[in-house]
N, C-alpha and C. Protein backbone atom coordinates (compact mmCIF):
# COMPACT_ATOMS: atom_id res chain seq x y z
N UNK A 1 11.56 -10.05 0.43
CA UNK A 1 11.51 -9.32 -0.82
C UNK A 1 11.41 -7.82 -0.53
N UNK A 2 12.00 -7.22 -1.25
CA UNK A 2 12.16 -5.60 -0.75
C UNK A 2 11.11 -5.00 -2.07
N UNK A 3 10.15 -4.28 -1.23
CA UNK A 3 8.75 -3.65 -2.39
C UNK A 3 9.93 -2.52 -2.92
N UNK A 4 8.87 -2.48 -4.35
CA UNK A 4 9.14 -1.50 -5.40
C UNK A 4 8.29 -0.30 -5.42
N UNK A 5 8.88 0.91 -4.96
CA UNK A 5 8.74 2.18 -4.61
C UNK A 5 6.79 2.23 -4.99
N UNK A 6 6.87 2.22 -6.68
CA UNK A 6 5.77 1.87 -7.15
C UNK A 6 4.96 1.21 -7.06
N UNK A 7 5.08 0.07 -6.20
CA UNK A 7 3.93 -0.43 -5.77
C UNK A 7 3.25 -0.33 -4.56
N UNK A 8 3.94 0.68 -3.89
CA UNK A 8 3.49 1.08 -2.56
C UNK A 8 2.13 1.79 -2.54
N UNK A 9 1.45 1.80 -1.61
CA UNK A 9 0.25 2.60 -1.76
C UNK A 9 0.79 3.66 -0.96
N UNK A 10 0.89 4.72 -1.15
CA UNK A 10 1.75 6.04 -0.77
C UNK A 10 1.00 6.90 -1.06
N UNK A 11 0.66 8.58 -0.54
CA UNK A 11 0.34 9.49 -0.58
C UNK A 11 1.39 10.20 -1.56
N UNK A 12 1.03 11.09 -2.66
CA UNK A 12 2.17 11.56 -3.71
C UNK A 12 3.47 12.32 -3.11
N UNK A 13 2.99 12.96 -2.05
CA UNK A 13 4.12 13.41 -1.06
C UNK A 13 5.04 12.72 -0.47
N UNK A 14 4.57 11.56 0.14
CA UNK A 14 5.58 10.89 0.60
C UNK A 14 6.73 10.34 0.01
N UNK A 15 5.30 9.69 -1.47
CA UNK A 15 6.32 8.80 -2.37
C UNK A 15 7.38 9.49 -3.15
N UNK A 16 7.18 11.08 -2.92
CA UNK A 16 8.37 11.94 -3.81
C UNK A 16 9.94 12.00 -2.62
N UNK A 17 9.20 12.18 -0.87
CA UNK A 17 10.39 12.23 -0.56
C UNK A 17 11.20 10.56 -0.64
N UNK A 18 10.33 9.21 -0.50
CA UNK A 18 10.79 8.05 -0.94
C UNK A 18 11.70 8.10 -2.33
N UNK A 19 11.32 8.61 -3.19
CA UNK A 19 11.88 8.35 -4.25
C UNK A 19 13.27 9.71 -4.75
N UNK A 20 13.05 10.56 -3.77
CA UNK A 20 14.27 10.98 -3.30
C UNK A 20 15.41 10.22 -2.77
N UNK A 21 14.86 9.21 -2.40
CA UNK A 21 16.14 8.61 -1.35
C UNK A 21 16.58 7.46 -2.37
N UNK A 22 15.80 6.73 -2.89
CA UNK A 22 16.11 6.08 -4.12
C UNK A 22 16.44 6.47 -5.55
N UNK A 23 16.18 7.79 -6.08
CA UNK A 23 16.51 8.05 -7.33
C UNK A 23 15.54 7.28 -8.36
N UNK A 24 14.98 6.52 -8.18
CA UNK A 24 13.43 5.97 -9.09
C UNK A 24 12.46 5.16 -8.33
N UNK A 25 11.79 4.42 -9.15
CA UNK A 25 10.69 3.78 -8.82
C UNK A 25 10.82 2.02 -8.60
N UNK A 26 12.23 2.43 -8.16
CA UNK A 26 12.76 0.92 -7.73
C UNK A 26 12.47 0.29 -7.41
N UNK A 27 13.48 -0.43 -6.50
CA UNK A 27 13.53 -1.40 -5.26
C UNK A 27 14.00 -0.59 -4.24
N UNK A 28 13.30 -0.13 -2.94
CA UNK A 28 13.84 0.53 -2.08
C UNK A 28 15.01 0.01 -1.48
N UNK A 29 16.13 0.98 -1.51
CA UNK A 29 17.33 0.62 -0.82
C UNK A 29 17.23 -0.34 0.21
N UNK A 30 18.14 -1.69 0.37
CA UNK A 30 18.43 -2.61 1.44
C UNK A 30 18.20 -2.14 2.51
N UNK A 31 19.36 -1.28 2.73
CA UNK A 31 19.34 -0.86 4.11
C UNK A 31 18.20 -0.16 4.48
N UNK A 32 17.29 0.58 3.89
CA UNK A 32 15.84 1.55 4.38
C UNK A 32 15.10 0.24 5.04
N UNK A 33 14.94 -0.72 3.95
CA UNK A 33 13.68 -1.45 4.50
C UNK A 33 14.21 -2.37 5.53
N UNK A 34 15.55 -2.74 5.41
CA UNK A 34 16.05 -3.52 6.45
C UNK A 34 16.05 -2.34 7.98
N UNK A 35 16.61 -1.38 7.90
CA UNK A 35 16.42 -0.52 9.02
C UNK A 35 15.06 -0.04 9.46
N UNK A 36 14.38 -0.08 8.90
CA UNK A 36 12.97 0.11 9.09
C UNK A 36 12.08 -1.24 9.89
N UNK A 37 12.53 -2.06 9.14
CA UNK A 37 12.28 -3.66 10.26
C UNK A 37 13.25 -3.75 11.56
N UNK A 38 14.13 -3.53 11.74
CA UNK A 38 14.96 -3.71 12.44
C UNK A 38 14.16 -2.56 13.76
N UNK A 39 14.11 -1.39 13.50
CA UNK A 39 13.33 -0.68 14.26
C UNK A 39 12.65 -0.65 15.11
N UNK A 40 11.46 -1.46 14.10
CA UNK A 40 10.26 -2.04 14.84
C UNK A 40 10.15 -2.61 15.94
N UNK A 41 11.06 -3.81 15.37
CA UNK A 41 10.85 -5.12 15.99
C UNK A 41 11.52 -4.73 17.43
N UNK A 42 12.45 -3.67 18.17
CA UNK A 42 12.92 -2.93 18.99
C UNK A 42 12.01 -2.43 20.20
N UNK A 43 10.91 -1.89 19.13
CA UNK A 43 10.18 -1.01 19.78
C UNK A 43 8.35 -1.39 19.04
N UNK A 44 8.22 -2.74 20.36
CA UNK A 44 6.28 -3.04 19.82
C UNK A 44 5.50 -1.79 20.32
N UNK A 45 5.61 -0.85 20.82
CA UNK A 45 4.57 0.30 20.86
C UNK A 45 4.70 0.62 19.75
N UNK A 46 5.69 1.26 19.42
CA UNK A 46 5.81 2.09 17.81
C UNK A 46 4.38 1.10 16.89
N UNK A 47 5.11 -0.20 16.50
CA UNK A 47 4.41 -1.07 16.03
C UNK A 47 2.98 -1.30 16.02
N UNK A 48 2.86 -1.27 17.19
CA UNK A 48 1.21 -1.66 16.88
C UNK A 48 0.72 -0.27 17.05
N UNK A 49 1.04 1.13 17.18
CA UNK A 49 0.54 1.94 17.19
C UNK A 49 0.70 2.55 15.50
N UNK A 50 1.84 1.99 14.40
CA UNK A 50 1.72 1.99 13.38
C UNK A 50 0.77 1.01 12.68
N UNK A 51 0.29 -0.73 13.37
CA UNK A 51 -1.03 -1.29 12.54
C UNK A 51 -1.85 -0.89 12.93
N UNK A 52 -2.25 0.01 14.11
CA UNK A 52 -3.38 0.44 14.27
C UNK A 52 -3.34 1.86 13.25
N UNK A 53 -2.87 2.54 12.72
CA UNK A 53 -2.82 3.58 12.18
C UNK A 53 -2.78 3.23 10.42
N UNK A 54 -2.34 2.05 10.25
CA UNK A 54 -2.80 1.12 8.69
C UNK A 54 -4.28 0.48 8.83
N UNK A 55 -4.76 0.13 9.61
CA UNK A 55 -6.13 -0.19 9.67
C UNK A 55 -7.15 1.11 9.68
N UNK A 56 -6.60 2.21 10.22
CA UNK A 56 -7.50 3.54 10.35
C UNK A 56 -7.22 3.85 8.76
N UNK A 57 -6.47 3.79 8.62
CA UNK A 57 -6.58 4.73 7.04
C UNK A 57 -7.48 3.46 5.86
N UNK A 58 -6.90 2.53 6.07
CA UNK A 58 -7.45 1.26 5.60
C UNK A 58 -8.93 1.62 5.47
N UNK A 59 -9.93 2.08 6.85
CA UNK A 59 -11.01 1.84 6.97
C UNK A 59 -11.36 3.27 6.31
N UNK A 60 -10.48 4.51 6.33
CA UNK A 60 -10.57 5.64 5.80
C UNK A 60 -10.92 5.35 3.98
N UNK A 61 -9.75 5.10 3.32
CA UNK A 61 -9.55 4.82 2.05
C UNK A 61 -10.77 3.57 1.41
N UNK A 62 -11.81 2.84 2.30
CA UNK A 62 -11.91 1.64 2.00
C UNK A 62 -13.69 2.11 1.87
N UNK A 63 -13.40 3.46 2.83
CA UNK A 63 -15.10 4.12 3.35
C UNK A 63 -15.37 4.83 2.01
N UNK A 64 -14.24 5.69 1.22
CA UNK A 64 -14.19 6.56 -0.34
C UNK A 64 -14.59 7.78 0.48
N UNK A 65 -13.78 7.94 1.68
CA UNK A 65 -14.22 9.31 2.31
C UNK A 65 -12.90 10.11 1.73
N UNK A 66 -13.08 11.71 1.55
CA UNK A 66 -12.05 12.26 0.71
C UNK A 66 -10.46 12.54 1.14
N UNK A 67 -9.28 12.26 0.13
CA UNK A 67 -7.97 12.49 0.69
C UNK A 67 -7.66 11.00 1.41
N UNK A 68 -6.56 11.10 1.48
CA UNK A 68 -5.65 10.06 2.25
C UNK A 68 -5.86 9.74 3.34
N UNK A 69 -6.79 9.96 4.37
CA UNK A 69 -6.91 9.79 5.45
C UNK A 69 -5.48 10.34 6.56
N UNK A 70 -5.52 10.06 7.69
CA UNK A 70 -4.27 10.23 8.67
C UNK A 70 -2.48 9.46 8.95
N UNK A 71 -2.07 9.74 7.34
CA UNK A 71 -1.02 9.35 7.41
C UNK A 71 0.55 10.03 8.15
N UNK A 72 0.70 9.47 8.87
CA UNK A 72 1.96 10.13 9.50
C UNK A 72 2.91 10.96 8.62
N UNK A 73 3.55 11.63 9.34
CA UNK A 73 4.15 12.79 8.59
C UNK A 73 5.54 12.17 8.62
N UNK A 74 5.83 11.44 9.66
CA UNK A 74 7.50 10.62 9.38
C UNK A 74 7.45 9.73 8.14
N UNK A 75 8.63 10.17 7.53
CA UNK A 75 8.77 8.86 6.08
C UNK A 75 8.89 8.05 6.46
N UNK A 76 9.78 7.01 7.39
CA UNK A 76 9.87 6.03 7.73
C UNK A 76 8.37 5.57 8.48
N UNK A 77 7.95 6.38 9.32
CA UNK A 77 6.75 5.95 9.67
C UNK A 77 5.71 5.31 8.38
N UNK A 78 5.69 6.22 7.79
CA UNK A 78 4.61 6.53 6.25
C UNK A 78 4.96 4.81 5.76
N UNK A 79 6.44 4.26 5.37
CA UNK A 79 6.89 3.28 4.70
C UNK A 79 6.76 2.27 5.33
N UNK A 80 6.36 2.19 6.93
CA UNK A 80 5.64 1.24 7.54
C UNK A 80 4.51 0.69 7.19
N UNK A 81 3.58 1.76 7.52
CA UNK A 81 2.40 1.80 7.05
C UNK A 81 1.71 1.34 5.89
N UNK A 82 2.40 1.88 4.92
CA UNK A 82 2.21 1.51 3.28
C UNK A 82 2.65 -0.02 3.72
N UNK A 83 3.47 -0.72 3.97
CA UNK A 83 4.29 -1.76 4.02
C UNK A 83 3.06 -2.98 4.86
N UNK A 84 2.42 -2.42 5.73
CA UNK A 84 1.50 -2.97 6.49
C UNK A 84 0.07 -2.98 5.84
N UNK A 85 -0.55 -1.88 4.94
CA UNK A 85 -1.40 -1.72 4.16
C UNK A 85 -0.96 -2.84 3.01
N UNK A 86 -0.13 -3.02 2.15
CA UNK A 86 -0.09 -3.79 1.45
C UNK A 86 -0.09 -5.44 1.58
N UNK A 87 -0.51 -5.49 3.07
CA UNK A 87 -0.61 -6.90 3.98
C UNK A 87 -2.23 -7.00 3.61
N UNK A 88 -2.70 -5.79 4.40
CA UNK A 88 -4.24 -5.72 4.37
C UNK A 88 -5.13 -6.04 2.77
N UNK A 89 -4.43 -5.29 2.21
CA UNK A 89 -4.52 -5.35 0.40
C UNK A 89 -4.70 -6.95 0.29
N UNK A 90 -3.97 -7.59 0.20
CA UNK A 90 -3.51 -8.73 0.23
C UNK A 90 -4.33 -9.37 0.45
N UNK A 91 -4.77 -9.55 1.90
CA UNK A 91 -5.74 -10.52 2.52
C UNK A 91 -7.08 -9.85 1.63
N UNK A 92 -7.69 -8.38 1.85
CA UNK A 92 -8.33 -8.44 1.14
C UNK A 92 -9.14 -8.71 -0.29
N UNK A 93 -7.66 -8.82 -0.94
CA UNK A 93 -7.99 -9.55 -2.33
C UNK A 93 -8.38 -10.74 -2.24
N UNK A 94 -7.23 -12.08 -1.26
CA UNK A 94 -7.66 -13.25 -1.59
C UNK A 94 -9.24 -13.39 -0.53
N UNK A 95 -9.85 -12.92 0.16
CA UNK A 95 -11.00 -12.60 0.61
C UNK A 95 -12.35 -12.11 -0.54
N UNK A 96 -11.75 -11.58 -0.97
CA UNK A 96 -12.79 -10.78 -2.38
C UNK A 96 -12.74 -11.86 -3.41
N UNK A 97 -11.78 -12.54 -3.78
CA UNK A 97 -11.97 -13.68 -4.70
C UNK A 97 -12.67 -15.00 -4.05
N UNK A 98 -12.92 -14.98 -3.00
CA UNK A 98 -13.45 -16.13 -2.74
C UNK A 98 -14.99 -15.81 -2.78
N UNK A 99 -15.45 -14.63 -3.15
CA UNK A 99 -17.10 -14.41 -3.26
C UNK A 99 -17.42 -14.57 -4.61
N UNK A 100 -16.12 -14.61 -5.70
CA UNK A 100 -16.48 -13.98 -7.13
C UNK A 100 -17.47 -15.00 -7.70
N UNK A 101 -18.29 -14.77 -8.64
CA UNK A 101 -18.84 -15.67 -9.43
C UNK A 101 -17.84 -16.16 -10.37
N UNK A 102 -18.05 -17.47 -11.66
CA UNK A 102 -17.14 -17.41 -12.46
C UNK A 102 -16.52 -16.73 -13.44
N UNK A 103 -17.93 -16.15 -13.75
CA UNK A 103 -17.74 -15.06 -15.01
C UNK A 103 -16.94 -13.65 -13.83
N UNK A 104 -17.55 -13.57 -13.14
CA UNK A 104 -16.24 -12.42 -12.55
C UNK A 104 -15.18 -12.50 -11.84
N UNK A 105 -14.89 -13.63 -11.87
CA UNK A 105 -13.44 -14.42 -11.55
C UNK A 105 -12.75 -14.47 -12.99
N UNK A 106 -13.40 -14.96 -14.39
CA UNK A 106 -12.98 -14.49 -15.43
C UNK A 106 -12.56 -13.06 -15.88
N UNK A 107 -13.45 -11.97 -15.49
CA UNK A 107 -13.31 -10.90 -16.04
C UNK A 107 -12.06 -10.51 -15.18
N UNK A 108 -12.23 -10.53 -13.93
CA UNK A 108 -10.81 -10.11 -12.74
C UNK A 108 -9.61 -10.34 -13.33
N UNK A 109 -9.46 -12.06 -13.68
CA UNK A 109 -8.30 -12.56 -14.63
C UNK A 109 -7.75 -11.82 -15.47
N UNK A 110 -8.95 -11.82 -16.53
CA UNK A 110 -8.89 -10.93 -18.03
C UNK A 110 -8.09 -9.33 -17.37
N UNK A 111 -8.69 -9.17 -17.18
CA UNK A 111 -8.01 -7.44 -16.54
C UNK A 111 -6.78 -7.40 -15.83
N UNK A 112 -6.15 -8.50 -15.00
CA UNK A 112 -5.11 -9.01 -14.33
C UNK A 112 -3.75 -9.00 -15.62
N UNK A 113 -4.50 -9.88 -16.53
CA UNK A 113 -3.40 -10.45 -17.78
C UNK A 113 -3.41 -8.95 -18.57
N UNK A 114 -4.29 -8.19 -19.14
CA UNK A 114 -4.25 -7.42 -19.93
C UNK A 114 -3.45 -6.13 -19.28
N UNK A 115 -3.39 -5.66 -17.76
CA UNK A 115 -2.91 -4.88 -17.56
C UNK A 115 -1.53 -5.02 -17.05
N UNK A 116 -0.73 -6.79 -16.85
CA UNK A 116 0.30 -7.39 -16.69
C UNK A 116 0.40 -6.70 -14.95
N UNK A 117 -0.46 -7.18 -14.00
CA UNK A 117 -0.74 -6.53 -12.80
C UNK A 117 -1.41 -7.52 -12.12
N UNK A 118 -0.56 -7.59 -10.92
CA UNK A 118 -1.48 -8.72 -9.78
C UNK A 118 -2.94 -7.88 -9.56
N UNK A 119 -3.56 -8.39 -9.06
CA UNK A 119 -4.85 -7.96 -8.21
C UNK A 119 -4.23 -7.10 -7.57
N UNK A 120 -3.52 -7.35 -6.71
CA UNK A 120 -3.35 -5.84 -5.24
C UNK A 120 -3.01 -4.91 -6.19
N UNK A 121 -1.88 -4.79 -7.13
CA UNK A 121 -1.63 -3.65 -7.59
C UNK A 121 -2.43 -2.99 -8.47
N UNK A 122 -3.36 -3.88 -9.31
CA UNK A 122 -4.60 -3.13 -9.60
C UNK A 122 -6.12 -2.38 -8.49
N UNK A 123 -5.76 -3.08 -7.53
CA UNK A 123 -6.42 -2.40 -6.53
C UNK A 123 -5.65 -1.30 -5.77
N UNK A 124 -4.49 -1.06 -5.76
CA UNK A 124 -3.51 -0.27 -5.35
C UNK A 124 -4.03 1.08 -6.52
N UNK A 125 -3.35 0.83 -7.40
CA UNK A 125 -3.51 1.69 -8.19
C UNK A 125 -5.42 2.82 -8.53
N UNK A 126 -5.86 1.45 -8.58
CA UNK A 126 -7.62 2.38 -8.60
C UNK A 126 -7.70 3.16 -7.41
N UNK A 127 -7.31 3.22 -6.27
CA UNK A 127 -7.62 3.50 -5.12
C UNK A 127 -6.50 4.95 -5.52
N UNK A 128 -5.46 4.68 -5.57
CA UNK A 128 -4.33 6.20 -5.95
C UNK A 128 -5.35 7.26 -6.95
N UNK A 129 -5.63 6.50 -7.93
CA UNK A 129 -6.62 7.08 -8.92
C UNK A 129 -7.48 8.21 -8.15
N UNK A 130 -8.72 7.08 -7.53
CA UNK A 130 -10.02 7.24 -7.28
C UNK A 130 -9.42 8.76 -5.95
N UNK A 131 -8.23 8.68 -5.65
CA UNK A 131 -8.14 9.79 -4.33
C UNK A 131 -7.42 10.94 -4.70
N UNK A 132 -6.27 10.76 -5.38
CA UNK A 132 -5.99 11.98 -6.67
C UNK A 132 -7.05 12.64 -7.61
N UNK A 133 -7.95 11.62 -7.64
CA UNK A 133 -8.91 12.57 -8.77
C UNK A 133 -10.03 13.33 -8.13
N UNK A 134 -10.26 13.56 -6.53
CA UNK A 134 -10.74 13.95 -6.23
C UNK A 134 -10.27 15.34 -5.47
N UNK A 135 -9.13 15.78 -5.92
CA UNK A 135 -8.58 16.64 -5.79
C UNK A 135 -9.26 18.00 -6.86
């Protein structure tokens, strides 16, 4: 499945030169995300020196210490990253739901349906919030 520009967890900079290359808040072009995997998988230093650099910001963004933490300045790098963060997202949600009580397994729901938004992307999004507004 090829992510939608918008649901990336992206720094506003990046996601402007991303959405340069796409023209909206799409589906990132085939070929980006396919060339971007293709890359990788070429070159495992790059790789694990990009999940180690999604886990640093991870632990950056996760601490509410200020700004984006140390995101690479390459776009393609950046669209890794985000791409690998939204793994972490992931696990961490279905991890966080397995502590909920019922009533806040209800309310999670309720807020899920009302804002027509998985969990990650409501956690995606508070987190864009919570680091933009501290600007």
């Amino acid at each position: 499945m090829i992510p939608q520009l918008k649901s990336l967890l992206l720094p506003p900079v990046i996601r402007e030169r991303l959405r340069a290359k796409t023209d909206s808040d799409s589906a990132l072009p085939i070929n980006l995300s396919t060339n971007v995997i293709e890359r990788l998988k070429k070159d495992p230093v790059r790789a694990d020196r990009l999940s180690d650099l999604a886990v640093a910001i991870w632990d950056h963004l996760e601490a509410r210490r200020p700004g984006w933490g140390p995101w690479p300045l390459d776009t393609e790098d950046a669209l890794v990253v985000s791409m690998l963060l939204g793994a972490l997202i992931e696990h961490e949600v279905s991890q966080s739901i397995l502590t909920l009580s019922e009533d806040e397994m209800a309310f999670v729901e309720q807020q899920s349906q009302e804002q027509g938004l998985s969990l990650e992307q409501i956690l995606i999004n508070s987190i864009v919030e919570r680091v933009e507004g501290q600007r």
